[in-house]
C-alpha atoms as a PDB file:
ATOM      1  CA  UNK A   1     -30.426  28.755  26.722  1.00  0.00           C
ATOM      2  CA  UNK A   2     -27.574  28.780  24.519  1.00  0.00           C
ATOM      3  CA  UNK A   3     -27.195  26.741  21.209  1.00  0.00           C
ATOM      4  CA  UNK A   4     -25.841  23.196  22.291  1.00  0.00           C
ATOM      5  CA  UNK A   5     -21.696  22.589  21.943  1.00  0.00           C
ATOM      6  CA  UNK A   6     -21.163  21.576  18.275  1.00  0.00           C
ATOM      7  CA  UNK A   7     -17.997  19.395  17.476  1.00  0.00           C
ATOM      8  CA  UNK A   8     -15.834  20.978  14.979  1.00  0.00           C
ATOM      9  CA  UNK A   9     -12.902  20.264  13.069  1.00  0.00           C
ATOM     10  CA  UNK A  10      -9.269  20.710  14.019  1.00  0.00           C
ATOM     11  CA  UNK A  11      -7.886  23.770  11.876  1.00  0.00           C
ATOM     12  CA  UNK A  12      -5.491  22.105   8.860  1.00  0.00           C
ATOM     13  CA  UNK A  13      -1.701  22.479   9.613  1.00  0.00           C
ATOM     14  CA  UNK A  14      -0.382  25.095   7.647  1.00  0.00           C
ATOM     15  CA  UNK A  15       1.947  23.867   4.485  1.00  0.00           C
ATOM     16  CA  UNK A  16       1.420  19.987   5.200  1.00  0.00           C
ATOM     17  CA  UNK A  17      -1.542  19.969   2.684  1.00  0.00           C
ATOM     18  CA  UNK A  18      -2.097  16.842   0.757  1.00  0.00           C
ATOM     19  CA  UNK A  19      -1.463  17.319  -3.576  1.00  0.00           C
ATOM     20  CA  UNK A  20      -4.935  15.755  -5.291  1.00  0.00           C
ATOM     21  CA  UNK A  21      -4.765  12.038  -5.580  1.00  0.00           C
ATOM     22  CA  UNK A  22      -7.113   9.265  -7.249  1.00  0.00           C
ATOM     23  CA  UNK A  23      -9.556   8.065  -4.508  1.00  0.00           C
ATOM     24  CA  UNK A  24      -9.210   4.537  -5.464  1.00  0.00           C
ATOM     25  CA  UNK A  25      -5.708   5.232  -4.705  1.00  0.00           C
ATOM     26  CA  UNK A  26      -4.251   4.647  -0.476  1.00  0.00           C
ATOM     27  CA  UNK A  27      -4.529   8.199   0.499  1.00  0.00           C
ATOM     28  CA  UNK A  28      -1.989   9.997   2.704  1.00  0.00           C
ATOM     29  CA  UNK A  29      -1.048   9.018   5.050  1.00  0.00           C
ATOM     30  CA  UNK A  30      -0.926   5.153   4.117  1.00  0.00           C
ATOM     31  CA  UNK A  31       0.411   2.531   5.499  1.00  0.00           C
ATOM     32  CA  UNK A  32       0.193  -0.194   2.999  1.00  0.00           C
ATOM     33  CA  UNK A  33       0.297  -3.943   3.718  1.00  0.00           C
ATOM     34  CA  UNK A  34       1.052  -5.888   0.278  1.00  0.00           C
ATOM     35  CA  UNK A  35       0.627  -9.442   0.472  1.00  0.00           C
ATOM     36  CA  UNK A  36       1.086 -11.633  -2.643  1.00  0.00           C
ATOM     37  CA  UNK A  37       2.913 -15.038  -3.894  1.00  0.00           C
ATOM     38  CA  UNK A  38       6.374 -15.035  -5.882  1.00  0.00           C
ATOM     39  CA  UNK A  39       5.970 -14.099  -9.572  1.00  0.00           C
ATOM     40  CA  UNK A  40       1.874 -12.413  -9.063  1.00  0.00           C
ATOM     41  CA  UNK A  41       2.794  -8.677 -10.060  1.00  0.00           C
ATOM     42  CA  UNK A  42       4.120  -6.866  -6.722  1.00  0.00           C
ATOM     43  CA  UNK A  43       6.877  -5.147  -8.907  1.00  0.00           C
ATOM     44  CA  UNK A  44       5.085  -4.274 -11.591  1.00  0.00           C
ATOM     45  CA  UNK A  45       2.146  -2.718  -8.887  1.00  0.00           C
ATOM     46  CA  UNK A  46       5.077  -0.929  -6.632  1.00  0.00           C
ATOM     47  CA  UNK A  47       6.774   0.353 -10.230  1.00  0.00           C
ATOM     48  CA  UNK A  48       3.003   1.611 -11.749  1.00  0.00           C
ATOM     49  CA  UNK A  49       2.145   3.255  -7.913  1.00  0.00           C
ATOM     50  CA  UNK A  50       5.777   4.923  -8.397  1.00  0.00           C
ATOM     51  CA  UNK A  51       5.795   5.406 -12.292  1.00  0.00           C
ATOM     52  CA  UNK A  52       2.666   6.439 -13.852  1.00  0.00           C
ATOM     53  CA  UNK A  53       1.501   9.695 -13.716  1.00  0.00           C
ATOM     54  CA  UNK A  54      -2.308   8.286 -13.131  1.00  0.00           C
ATOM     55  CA  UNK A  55      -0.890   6.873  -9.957  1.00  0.00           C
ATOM     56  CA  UNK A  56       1.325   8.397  -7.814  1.00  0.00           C
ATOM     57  CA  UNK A  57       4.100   9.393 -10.176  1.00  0.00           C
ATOM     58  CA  UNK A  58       7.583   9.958  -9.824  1.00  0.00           C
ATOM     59  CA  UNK A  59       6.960  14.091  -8.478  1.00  0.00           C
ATOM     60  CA  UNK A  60       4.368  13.038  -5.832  1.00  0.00           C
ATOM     61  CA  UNK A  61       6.798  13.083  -3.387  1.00  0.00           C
ATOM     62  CA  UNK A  62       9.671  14.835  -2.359  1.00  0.00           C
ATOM     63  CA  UNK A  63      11.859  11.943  -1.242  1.00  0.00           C
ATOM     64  CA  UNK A  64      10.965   8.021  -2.026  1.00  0.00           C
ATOM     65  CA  UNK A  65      13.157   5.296  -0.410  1.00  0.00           C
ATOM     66  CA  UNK A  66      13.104   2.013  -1.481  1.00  0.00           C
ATOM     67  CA  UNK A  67      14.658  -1.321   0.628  1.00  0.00           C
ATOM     68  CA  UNK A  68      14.660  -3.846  -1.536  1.00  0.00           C
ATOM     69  CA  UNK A  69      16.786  -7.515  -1.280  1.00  0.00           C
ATOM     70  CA  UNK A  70      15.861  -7.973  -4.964  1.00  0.00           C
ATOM     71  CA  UNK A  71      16.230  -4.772  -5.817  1.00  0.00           C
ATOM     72  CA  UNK A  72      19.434  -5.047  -8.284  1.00  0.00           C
ATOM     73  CA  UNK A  73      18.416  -8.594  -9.529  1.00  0.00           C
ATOM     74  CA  UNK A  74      14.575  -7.863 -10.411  1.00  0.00           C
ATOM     75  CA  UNK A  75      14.434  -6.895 -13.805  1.00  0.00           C
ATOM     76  CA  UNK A  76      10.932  -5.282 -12.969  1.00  0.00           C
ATOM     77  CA  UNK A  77      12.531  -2.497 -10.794  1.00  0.00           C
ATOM     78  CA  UNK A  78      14.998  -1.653 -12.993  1.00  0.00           C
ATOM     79  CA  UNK A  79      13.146   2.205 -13.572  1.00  0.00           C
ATOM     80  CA  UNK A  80      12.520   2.454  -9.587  1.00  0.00           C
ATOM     81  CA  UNK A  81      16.279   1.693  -9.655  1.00  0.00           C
ATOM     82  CA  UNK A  82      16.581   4.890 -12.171  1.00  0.00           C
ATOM     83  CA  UNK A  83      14.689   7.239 -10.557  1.00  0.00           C
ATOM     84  CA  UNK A  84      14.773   6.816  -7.313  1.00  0.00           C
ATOM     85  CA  UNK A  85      16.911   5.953  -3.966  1.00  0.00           C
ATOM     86  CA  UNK A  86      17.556   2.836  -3.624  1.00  0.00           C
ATOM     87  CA  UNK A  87      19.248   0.268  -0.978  1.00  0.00           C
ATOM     88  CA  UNK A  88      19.630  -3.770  -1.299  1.00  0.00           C
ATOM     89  CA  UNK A  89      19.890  -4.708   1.956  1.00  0.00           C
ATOM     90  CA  UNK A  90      17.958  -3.733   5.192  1.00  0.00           C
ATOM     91  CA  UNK A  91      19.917  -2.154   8.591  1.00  0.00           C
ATOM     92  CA  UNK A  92      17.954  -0.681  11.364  1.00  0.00           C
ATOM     93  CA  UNK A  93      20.047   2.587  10.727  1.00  0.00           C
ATOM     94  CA  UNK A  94      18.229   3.619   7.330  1.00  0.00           C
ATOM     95  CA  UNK A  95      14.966   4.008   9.255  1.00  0.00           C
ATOM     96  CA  UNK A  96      16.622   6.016  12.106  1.00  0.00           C
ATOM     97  CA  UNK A  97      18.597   8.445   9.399  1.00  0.00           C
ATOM     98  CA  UNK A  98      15.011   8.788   7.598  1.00  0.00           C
ATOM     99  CA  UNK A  99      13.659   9.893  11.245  1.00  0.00           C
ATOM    100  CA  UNK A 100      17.210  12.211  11.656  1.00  0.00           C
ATOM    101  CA  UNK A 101      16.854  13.950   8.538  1.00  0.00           C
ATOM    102  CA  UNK A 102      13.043  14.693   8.728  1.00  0.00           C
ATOM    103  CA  UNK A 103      13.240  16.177  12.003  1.00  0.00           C
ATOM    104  CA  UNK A 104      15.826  18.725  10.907  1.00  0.00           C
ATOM    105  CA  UNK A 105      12.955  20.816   9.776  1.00  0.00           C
ATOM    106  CA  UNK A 106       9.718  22.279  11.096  1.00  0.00           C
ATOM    107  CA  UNK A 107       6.205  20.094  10.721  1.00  0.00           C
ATOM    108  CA  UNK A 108       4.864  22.558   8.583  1.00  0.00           C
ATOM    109  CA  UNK A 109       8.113  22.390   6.227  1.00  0.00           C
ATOM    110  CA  UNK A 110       9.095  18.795   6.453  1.00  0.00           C
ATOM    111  CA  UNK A 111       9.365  17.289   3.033  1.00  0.00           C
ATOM    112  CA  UNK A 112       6.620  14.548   2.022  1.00  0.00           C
ATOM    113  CA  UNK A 113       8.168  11.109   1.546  1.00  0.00           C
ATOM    114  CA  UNK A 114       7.305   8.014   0.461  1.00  0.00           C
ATOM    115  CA  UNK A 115       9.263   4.936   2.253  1.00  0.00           C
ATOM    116  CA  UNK A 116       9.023   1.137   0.238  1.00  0.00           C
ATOM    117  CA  UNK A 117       9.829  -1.631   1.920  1.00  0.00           C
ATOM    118  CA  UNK A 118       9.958  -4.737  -0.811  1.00  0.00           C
ATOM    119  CA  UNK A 119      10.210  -8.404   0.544  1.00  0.00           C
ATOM    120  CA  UNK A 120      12.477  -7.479   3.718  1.00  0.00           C
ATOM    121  CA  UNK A 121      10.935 -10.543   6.283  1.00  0.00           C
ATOM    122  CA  UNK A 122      14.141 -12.326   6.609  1.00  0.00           C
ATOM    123  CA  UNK A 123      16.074  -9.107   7.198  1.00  0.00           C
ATOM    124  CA  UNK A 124      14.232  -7.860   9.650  1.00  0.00           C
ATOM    125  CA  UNK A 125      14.112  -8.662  14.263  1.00  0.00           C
ATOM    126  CA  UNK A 126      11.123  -8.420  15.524  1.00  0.00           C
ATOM    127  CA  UNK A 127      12.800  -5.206  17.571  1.00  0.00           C
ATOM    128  CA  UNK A 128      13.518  -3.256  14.417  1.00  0.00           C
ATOM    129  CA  UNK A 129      13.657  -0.248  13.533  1.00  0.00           C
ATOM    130  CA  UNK A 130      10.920  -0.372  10.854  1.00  0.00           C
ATOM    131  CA  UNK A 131       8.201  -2.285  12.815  1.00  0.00           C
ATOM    132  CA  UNK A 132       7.878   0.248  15.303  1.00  0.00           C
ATOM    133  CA  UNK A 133       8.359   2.820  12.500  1.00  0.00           C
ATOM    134  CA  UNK A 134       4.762   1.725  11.439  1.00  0.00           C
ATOM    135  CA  UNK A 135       3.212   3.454  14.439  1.00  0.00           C
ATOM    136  CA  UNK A 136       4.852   6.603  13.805  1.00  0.00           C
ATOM    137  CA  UNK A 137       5.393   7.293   9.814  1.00  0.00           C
ATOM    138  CA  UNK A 138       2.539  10.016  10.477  1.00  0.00           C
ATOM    139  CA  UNK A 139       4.575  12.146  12.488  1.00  0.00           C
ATOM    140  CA  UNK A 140       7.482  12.589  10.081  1.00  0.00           C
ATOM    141  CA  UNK A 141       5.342  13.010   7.134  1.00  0.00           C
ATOM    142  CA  UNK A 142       6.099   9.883   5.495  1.00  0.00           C
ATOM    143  CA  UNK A 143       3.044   9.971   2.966  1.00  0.00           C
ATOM    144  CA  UNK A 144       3.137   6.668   2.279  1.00  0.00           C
ATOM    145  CA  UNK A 145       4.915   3.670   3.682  1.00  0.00           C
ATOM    146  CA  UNK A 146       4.736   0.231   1.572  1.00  0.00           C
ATOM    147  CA  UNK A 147       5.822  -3.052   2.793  1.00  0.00           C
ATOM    148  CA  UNK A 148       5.045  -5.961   0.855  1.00  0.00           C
ATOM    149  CA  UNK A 149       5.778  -9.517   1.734  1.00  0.00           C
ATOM    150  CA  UNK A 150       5.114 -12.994   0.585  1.00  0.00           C
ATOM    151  CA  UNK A 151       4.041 -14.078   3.498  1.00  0.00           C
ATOM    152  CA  UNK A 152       1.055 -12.477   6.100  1.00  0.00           C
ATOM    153  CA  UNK A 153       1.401 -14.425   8.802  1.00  0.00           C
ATOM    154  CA  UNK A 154       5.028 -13.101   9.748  1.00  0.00           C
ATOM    155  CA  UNK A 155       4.152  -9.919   9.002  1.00  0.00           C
ATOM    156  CA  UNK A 156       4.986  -7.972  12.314  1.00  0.00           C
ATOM    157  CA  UNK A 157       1.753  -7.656  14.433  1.00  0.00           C
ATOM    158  CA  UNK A 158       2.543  -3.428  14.253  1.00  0.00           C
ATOM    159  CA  UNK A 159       2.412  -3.256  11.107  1.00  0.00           C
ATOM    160  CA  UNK A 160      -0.526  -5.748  10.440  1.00  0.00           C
ATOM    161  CA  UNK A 161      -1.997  -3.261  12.848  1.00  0.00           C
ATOM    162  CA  UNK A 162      -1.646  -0.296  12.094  1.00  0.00           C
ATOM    163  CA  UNK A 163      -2.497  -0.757   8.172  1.00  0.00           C
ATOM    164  CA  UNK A 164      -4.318   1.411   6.091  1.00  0.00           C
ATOM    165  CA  UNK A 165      -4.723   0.053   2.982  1.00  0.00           C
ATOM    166  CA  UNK A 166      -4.149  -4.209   2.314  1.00  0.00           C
ATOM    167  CA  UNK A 167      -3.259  -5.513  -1.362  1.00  0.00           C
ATOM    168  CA  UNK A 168      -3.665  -9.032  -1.869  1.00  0.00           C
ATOM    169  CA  UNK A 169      -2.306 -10.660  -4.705  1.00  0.00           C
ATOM    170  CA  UNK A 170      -3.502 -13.377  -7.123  1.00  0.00           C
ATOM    171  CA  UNK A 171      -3.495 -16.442  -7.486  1.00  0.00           C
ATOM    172  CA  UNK A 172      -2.937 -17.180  -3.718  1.00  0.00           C
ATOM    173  CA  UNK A 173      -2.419 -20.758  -3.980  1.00  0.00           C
ATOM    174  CA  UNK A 174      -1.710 -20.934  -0.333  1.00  0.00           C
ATOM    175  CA  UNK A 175      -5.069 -21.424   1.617  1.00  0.00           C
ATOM    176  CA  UNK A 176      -3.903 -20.900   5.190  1.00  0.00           C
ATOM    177  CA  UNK A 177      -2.479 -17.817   4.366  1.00  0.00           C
ATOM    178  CA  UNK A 178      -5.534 -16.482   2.344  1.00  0.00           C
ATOM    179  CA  UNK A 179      -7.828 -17.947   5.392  1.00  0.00           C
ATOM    180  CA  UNK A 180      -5.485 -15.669   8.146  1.00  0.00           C
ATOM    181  CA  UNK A 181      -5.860 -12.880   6.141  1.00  0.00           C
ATOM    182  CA  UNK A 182     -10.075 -13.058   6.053  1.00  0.00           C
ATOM    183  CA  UNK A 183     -10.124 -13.834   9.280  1.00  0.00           C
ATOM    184  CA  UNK A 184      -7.802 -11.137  10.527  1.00  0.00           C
ATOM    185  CA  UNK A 185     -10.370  -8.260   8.391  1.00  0.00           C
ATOM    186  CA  UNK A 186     -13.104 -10.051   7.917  1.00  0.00           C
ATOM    187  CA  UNK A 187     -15.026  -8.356  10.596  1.00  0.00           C
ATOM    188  CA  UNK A 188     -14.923  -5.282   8.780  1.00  0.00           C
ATOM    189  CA  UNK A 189     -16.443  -6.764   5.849  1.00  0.00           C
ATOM    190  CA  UNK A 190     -19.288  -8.848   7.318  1.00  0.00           C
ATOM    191  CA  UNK A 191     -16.929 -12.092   8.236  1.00  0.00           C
ATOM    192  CA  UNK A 192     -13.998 -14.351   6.654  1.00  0.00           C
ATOM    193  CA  UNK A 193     -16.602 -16.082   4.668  1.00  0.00           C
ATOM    194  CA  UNK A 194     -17.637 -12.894   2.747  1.00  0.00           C
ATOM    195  CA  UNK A 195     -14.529 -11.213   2.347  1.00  0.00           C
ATOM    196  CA  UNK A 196     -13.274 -14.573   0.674  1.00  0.00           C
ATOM    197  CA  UNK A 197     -16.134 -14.098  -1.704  1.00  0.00           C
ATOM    198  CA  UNK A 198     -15.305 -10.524  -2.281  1.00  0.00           C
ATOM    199  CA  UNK A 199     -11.672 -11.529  -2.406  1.00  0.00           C
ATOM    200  CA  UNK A 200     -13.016 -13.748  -5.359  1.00  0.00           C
ATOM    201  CA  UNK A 201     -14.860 -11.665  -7.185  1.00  0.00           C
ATOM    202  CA  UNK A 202     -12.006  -9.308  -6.972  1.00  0.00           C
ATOM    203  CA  UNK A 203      -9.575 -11.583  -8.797  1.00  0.00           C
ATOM    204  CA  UNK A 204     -10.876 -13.555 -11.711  1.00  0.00           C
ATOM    205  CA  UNK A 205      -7.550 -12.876 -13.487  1.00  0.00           C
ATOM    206  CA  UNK A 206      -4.193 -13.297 -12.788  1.00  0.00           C
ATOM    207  CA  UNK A 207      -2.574 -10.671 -11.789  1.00  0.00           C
ATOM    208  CA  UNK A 208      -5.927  -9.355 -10.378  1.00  0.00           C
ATOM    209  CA  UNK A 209      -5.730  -8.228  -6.720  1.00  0.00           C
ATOM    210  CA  UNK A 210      -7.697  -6.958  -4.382  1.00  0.00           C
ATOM    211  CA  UNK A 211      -7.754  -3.167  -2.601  1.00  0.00           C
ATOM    212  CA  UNK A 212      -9.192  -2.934   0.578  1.00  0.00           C
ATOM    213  CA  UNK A 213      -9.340   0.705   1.527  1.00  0.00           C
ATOM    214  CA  UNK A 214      -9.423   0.723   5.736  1.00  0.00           C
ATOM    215  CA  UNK A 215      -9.358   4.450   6.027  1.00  0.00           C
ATOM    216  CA  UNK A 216     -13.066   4.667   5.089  1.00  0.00           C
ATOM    217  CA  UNK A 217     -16.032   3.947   7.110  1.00  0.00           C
ATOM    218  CA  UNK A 218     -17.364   1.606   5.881  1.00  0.00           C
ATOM    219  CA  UNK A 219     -14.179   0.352   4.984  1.00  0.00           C
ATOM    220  CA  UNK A 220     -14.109  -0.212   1.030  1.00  0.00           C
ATOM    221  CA  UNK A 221     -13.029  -2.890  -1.350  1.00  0.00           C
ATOM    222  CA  UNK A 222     -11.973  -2.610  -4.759  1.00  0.00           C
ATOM    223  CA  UNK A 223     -10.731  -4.808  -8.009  1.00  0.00           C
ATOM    224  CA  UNK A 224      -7.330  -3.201  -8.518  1.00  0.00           C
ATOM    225  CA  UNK A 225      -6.874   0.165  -7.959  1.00  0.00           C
ATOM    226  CA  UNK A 226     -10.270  -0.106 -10.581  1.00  0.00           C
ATOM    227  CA  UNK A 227     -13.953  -0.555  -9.791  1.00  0.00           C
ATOM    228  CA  UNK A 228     -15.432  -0.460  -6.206  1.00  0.00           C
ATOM    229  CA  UNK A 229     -16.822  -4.047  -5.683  1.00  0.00           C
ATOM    230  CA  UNK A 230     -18.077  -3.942  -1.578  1.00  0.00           C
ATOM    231  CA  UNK A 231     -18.541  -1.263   1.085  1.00  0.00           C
ATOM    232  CA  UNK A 232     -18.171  -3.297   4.281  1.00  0.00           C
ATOM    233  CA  UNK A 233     -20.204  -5.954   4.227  1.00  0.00           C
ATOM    234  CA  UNK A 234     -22.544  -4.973   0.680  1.00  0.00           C
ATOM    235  CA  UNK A 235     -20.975  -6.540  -2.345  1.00  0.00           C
ATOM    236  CA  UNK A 236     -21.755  -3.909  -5.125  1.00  0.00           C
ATOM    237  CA  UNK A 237     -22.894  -5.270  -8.472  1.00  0.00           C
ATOM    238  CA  UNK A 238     -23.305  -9.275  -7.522  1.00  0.00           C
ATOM    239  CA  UNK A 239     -20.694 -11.633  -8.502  1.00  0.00           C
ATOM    240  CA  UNK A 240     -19.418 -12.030 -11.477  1.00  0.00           C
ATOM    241  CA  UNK A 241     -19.244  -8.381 -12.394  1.00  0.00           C
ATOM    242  CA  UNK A 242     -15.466  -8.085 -13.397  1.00  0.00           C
ATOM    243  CA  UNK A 243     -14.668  -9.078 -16.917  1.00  0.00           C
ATOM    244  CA  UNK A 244     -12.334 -11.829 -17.815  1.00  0.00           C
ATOM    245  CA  UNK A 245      -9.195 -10.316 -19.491  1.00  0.00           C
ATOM    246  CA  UNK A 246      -6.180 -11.954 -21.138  1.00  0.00           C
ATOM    247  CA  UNK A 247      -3.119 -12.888 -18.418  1.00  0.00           C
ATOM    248  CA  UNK A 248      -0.439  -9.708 -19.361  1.00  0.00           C
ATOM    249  CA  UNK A 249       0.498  -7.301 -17.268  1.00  0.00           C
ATOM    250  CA  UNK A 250       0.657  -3.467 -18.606  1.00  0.00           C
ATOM    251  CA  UNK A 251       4.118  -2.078 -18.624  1.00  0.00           C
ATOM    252  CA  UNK A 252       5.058   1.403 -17.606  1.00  0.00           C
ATOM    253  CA  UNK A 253       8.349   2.692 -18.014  1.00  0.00           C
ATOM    254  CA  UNK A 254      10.632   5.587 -16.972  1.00  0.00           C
ATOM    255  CA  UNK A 255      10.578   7.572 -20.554  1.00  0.00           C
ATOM    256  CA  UNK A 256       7.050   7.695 -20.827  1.00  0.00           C
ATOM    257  CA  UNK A 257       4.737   6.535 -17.929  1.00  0.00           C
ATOM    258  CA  UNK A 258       2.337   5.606 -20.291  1.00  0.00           C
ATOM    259  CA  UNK A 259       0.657   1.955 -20.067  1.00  0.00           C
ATOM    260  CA  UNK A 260       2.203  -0.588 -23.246  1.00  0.00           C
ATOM    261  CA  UNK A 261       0.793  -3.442 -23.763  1.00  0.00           C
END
């Protein structure tokens, strides 16, 4: 009898290779659901992800769109406003000309793009353009699409779905929202009760957030972009294991990516 039928893997596209990355990092493709109060750091996170050469950096990817209402009034984005494309308003169109241009070329040679969509809830139908985007960035090569938003529970149900990677923010004075949120993924970390925990442990600063990585299996959780904390359900390390720190946020800037305090 012949050897039994072995699963193997699918044979790599030619030319749509992914370019090294940090693992604590969302990996490509990501879709990224960013949930945080007013005035807790999404900026400054979006700006380092974008910025800093031990993130992302500004030659990650070929093309990085940014939608932003606040775009030209937060003082924050002023280098994303530099260095990269930038609109301060949302329209359905922006997401169909992204779709347009990328299918002008070939999968192999489509170029990698990032797409960043910043506090856009009140702009947006629940029919647009963007939403359903969310099932599909894969298949344009959009390497990394970003929304981040205030608010989680009117957060489209697509996107909330089809998430990768979730940030959320701190301090989240809001307790329904924080509750939604563990009891939308707490499953995959052993309930809402201990994802609140990890949640916790996560965030003993402000400006602290936590990463939950959804790609892996078990999915992973992590302080910042930092220190792994939980692997589903198994908190790493106990409680109490991230160090206290003083409340400001590193700066990075356009001229030298490099972290100032």
């Amino acid at each position: 009898m012949s050897a039994p039928p072995k699963i193997l893997k699918v044979k790599d596209r030619e030319g749509m290779k992914y370019k090294p990355l940090h693992p604590h990092l969302p990996q490509p493709c990501a879709c990224v659901l960013h949930c945080s109060p007013v005035k807790t750091g999404k900026s400054t996170i979006i700006s380092n992800l974008l910025l800093s050469e031990e993130m992302y950096g500004q030659d990650y990817f070929d093309r990085v769109k940014i939608i932003s209402n606040t775009i030209n009034s937060d003082d924050t984005s002023r280098f994303l406003r530099e260095a990269f494309d930038v609109e301060d308003h949302y329209e359905d169109r922006m997401i169909d000309q992204i779709i347009e241009s990328q299918n002008k070329f070939e999968k192999e040679d489509m170029p990698s793009i990032a797409v960043i969509c910043d506090d856009l809830l009140g702009s947006i139908r629940r029919e647009g353009r963007v939403n359903h985007f969310a099932s599909r960035f894969r298949h344009v090569n959009c390497q990394l699409l970003y929304f981040s938003s205030q608010n989680f529970r009117k957060v489209n149900n697509v996107i909330r779905q089809n998430c990768t990677n979730l940030i959320v923010g701190s301090p989240f004075p809001n307790s329904k929202e924080l509750e939604k949120i563990t009891e939308e993924f707490g499953d995959m970390f052993g309930g809402a009760d201990n994802l609140l925990k990890i949640y916790k442990i996560a965030t003993p600063n402000k400006y602290d957030f936590l990463h939950l990585d959804l790609q892996e299996n078990p999915p992973l959780a992590y302080h910042n972009f930092e220190k792994l904390i939980a692997q589903g359900p198994n908190i790493i390390g106990g409680e109490g294991n991230i160090e206290t720190e003083n409340n400001e946020i590193p700066e990075v800037s356009i001229e030298d990516n490099e972290e100032v305090i």
